[in-house]
N, C-alpha and C. Protein backbone atom coordinates (compact mmCIF):
# COMPACT_ATOMS: atom_id res chain seq x y z
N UNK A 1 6.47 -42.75 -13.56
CA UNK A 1 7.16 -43.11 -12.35
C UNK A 1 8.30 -42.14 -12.09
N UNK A 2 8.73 -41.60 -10.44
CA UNK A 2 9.40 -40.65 -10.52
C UNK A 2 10.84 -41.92 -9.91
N UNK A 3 11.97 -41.38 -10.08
CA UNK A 3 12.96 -42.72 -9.54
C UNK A 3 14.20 -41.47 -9.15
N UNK A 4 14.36 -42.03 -8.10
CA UNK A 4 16.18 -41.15 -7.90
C UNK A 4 16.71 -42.32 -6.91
N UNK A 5 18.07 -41.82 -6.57
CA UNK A 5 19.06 -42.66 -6.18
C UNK A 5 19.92 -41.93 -4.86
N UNK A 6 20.30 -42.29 -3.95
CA UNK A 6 21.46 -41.69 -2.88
C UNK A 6 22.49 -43.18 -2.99
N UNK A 7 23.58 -41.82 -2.82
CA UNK A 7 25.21 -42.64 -2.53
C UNK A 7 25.66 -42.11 -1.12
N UNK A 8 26.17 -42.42 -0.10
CA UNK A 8 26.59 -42.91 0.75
C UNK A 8 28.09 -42.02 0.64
N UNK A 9 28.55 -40.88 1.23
CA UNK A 9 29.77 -40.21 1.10
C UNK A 9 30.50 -41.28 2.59
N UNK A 10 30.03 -42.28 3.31
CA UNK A 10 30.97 -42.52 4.09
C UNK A 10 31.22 -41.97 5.49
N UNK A 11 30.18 -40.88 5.39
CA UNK A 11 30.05 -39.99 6.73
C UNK A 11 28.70 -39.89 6.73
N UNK A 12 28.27 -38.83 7.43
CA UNK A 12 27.02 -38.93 7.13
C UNK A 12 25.84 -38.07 5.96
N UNK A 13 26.65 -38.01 5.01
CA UNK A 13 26.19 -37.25 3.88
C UNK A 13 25.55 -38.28 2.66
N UNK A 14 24.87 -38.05 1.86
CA UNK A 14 24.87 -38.19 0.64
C UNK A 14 24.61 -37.45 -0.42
N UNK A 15 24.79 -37.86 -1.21
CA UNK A 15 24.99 -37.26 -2.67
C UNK A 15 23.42 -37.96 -3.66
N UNK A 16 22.73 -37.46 -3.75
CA UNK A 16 21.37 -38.02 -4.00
C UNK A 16 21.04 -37.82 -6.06
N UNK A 17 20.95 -38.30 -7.10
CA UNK A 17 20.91 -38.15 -8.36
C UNK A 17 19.53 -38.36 -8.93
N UNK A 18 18.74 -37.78 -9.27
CA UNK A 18 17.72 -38.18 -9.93
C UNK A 18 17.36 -38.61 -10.80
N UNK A 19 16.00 -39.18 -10.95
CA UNK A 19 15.67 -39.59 -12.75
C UNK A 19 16.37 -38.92 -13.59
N UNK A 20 16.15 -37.73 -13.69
CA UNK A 20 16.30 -37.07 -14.86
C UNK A 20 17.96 -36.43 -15.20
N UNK A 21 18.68 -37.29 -13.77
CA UNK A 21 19.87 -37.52 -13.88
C UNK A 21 20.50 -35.68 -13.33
N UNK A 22 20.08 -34.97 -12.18
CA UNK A 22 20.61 -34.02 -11.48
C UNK A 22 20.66 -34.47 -10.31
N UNK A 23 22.01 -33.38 -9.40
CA UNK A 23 22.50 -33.95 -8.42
C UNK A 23 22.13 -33.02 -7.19
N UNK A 24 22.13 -33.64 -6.13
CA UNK A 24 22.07 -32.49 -4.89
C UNK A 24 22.85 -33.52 -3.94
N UNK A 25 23.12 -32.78 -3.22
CA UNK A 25 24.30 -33.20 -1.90
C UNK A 25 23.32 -32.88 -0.58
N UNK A 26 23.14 -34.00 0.15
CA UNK A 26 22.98 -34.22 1.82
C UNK A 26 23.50 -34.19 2.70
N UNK A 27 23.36 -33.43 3.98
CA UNK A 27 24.31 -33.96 5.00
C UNK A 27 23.46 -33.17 6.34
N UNK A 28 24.26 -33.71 7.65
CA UNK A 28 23.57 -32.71 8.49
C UNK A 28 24.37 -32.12 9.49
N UNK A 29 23.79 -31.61 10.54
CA UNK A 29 24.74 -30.57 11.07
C UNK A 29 25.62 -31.21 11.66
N UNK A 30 26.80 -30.48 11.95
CA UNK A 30 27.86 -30.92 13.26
C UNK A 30 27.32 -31.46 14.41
N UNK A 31 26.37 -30.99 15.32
CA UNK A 31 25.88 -31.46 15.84
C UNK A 31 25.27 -32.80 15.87
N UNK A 32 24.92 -33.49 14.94
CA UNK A 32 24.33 -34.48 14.65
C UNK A 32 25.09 -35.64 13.71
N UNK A 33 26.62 -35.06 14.30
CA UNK A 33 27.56 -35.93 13.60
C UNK A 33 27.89 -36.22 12.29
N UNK A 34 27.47 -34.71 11.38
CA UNK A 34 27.67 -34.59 9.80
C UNK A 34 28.84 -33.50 9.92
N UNK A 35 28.66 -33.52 8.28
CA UNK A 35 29.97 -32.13 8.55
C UNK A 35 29.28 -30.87 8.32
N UNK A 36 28.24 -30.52 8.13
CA UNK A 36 26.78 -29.74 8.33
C UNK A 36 27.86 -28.94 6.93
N UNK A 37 28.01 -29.59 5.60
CA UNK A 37 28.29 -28.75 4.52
C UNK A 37 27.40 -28.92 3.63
N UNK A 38 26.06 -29.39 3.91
CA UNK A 38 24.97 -29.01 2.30
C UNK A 38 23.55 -29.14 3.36
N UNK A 39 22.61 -29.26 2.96
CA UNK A 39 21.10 -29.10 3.43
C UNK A 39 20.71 -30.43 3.74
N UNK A 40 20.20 -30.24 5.01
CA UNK A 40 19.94 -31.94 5.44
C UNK A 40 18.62 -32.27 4.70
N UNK A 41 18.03 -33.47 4.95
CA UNK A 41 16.86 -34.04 4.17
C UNK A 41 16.01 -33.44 4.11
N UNK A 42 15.36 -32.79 5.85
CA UNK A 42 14.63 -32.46 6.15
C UNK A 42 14.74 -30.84 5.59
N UNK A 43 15.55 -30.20 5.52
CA UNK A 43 15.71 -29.24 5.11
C UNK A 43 15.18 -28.86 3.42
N UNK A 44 15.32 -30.06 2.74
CA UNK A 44 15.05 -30.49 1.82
C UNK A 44 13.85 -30.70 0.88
N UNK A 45 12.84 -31.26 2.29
CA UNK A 45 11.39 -31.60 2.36
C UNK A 45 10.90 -29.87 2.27
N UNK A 46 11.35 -29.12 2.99
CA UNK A 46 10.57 -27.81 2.94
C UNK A 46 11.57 -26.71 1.96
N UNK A 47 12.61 -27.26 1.38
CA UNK A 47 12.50 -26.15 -0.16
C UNK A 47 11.86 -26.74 -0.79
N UNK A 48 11.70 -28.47 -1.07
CA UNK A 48 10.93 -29.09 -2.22
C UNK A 48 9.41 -28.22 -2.07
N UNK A 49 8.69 -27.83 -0.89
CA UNK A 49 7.66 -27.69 -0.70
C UNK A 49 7.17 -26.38 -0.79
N UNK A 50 8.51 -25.25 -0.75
CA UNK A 50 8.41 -24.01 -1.57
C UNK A 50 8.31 -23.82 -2.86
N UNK A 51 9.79 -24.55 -3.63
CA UNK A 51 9.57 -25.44 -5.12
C UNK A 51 8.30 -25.36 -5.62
N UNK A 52 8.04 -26.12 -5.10
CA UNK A 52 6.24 -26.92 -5.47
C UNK A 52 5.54 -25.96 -5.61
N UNK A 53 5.11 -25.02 -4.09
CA UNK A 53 4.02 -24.23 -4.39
C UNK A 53 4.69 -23.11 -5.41
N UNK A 54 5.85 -22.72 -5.47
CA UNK A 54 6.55 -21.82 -6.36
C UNK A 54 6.14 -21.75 -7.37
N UNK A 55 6.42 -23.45 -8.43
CA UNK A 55 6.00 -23.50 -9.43
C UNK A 55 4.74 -23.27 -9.96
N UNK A 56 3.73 -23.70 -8.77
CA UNK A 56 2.35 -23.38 -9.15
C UNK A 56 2.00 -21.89 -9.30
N UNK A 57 2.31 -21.49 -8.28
CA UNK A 57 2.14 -19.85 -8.17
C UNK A 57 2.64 -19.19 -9.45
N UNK A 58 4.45 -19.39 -9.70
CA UNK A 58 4.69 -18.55 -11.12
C UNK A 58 3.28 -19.19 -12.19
N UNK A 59 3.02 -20.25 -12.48
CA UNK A 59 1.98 -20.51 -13.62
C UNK A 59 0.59 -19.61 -13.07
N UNK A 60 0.12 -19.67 -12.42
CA UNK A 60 -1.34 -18.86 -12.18
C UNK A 60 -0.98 -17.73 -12.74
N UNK A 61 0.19 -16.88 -11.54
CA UNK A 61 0.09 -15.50 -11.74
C UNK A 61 0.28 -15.03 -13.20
N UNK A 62 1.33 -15.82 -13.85
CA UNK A 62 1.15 -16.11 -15.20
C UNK A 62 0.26 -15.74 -16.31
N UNK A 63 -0.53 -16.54 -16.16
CA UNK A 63 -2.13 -16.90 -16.59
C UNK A 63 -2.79 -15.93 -16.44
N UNK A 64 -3.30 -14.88 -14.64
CA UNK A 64 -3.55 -13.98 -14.26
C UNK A 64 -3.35 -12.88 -14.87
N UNK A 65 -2.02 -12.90 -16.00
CA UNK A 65 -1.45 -11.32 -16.06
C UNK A 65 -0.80 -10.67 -15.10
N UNK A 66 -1.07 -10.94 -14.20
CA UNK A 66 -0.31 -10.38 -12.90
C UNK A 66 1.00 -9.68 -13.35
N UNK A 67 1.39 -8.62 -12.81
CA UNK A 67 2.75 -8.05 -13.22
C UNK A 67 3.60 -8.37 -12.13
N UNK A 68 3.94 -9.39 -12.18
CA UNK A 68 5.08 -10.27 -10.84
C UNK A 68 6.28 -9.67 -11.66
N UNK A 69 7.50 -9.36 -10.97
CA UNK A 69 8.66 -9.54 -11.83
C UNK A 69 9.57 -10.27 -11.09
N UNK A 70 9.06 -10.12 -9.57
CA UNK A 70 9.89 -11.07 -8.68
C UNK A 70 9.28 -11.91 -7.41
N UNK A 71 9.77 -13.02 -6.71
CA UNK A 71 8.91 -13.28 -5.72
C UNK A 71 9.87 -14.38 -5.29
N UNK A 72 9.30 -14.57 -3.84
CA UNK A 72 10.23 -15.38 -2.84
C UNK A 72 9.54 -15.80 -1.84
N UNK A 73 10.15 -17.54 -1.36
CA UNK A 73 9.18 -18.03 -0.50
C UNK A 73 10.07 -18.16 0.35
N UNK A 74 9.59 -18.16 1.82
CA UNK A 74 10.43 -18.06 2.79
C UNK A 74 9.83 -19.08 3.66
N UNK A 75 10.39 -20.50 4.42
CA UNK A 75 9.30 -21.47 4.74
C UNK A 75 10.16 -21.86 6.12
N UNK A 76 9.85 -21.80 6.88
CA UNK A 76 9.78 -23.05 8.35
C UNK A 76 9.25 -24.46 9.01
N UNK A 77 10.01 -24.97 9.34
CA UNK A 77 8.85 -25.81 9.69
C UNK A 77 9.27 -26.25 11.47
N UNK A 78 8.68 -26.51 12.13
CA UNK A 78 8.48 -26.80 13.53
C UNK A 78 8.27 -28.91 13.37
N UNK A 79 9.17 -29.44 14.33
CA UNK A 79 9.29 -31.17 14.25
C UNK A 79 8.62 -31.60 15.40
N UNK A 80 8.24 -33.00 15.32
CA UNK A 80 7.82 -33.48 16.71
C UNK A 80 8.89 -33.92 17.35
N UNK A 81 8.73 -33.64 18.46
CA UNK A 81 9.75 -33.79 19.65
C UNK A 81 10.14 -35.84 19.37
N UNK A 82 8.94 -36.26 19.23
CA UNK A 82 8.84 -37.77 19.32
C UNK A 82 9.64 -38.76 18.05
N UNK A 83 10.34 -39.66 17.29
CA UNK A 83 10.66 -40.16 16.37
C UNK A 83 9.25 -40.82 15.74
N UNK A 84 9.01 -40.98 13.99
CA UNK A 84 9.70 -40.04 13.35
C UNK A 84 9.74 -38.71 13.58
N UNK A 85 10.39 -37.95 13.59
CA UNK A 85 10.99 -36.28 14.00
C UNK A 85 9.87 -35.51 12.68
N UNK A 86 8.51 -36.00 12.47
CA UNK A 86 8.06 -35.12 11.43
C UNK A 86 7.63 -33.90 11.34
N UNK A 87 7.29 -33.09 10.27
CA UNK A 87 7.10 -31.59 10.44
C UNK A 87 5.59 -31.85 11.28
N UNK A 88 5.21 -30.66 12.13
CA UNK A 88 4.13 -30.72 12.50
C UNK A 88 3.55 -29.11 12.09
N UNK A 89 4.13 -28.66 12.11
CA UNK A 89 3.46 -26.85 11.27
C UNK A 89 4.75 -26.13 10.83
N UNK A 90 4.42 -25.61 9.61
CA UNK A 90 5.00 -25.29 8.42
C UNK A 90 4.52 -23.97 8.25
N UNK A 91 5.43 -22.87 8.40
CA UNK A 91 4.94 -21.60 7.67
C UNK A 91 5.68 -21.14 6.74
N UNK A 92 4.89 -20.64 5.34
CA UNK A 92 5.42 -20.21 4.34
C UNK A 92 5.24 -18.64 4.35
N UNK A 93 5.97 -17.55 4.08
CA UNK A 93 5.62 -16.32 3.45
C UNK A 93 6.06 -15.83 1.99
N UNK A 94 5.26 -15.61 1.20
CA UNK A 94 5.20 -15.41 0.03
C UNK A 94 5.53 -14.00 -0.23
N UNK A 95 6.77 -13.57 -0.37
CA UNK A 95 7.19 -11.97 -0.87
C UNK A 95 7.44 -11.50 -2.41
N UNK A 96 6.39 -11.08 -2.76
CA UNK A 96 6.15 -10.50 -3.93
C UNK A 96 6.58 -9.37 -4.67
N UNK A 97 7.24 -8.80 -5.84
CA UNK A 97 7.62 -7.42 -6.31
C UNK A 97 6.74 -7.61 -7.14
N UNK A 98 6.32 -6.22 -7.66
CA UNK A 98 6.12 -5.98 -9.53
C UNK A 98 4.81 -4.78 -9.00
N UNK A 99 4.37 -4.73 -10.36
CA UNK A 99 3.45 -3.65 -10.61
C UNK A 99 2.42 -3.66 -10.62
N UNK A 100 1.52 -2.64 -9.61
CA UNK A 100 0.21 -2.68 -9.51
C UNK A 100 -0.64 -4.30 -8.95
N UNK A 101 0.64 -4.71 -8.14
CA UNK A 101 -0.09 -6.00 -7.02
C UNK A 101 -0.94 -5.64 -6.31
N UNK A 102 -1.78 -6.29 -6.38
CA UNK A 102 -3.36 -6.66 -5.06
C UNK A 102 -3.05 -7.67 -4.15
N UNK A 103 -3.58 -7.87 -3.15
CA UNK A 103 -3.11 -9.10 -2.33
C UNK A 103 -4.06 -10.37 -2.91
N UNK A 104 -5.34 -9.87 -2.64
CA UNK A 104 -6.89 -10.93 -3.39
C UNK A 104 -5.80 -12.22 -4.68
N UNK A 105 -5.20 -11.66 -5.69
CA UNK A 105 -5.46 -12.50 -7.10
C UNK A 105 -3.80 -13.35 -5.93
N UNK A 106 -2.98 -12.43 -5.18
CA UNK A 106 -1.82 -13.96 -5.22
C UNK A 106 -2.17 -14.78 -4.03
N UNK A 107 -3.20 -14.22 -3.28
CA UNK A 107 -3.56 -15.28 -1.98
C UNK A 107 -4.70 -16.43 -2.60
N UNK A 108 -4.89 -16.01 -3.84
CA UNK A 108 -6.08 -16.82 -4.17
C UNK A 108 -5.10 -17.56 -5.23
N UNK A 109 -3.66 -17.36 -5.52
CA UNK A 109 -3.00 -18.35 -6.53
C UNK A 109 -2.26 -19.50 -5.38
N UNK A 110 -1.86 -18.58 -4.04
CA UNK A 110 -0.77 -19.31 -3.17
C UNK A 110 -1.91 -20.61 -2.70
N UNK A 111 -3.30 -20.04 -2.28
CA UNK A 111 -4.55 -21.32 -1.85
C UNK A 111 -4.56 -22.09 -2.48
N UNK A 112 -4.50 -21.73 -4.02
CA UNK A 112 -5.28 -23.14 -4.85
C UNK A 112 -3.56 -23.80 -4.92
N UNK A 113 -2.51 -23.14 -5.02
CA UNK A 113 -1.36 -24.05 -5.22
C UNK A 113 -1.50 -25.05 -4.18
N UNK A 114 -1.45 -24.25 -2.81
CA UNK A 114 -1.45 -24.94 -0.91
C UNK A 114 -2.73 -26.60 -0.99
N UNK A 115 -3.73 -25.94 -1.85
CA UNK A 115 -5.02 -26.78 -1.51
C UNK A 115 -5.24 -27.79 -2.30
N UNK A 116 -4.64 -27.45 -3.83
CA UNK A 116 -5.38 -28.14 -4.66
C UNK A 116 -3.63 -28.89 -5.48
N UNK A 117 -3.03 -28.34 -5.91
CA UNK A 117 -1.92 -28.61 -6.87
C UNK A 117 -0.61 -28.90 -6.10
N UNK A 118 0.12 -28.26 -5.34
CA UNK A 118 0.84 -28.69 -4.94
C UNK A 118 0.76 -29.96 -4.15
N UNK A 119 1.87 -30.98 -5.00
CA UNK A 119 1.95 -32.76 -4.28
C UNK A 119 2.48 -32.36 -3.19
N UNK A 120 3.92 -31.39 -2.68
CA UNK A 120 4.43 -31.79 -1.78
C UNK A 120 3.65 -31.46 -0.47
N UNK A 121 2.85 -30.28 -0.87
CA UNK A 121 1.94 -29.83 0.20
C UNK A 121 1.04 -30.85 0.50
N UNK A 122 0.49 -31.50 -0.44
CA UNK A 122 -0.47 -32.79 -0.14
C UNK A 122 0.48 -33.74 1.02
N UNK A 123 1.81 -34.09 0.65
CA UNK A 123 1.94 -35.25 1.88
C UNK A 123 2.17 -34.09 2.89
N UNK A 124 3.40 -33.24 2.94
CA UNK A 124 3.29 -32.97 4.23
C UNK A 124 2.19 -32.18 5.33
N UNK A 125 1.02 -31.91 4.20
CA UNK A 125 -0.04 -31.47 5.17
C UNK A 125 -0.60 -32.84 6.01
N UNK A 126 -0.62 -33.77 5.27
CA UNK A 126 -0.96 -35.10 6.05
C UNK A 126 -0.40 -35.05 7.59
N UNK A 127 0.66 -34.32 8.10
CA UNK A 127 1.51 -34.32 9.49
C UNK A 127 1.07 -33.06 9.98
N UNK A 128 1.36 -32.03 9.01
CA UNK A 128 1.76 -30.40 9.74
C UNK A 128 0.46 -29.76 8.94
N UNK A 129 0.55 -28.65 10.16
CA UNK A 129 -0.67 -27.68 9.78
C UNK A 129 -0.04 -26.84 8.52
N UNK A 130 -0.50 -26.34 7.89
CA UNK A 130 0.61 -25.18 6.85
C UNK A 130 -0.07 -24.38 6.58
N UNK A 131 0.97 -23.04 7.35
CA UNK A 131 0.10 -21.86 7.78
C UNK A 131 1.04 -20.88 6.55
N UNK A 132 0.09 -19.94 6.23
CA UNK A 132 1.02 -19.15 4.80
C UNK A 132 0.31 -17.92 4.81
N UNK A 133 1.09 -16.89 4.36
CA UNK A 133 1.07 -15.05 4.41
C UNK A 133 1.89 -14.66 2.75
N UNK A 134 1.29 -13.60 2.57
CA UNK A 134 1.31 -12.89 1.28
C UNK A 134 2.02 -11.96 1.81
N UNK A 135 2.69 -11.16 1.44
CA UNK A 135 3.63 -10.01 1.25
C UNK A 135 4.03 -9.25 0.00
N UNK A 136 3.57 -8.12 -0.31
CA UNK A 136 3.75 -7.62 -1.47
C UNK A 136 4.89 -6.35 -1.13
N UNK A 137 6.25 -6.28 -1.60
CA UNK A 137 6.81 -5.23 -1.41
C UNK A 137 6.67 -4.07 -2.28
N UNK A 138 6.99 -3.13 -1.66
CA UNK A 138 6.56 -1.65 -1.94
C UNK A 138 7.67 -1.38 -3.29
């Protein structure tokens, strides 16, 4: 069972603690009547969902041999106009360093993370399309 907790800063922030007893801070923009000083929820939902495929990806390429030495996900997501405000398409780009990269072995690690392993991708594909690109720098 996974379990976490939010506290209530009194404005419109919280301070959120998890099972395993780490902390992250909520809030949202000025605009929306926060003091827009940490990452709103939603903001939240799509690093968890870089996270996610992240983790999967470092283990393949891993496994692969792949000579990764660095890599970075860069993610968006687009809301429905309508309440709930959910993601409706999500793009990730996957920017890659290291030696002697192919595109084939990390588009075929970022798929099976997107398709098969990543949870967070499982719910929020349930709403949003999730569209994703490989990038290998020079």
């Amino acid at each position: 069972m996974v379990q976490a907790q939010v506290r209530w800063n009194g404005k419109m922030g919280f301070v959120g603690v998890s099972g395993s007893n780490h902390a992250v801070v909520m809030d949202v923009r000025k605009e929306n009547g926060g003091d827009g000083t940490a990452p709103s929820p939603m903001e939240l939902v799509l690093m968890a969902l870089a996270g996610c495929s992240g983790v999967d990806v470092a283990q393949i390429v891993k496994k692969k041999r792949l000579k990764v030495r660095d890599f970075q996900v860069f993610v968006e997501g687009e809301r429905a106009e309508e309440h709930p405000r959910v993601f409706t398409r999500v793009q990730l780009t996957f920017v890659f360093a290291g030696e002697d990269l192919t595109r084939k072995p990390l588009e075929d690690a970022v798929r099976l993370s997107l398709e098969k392993y990543c949870s967070v991708a499982g719910m929020v594909g349930k709403t949003a399309e999730i569209d994703w690109q490989v990038q290998i720098k020079e």
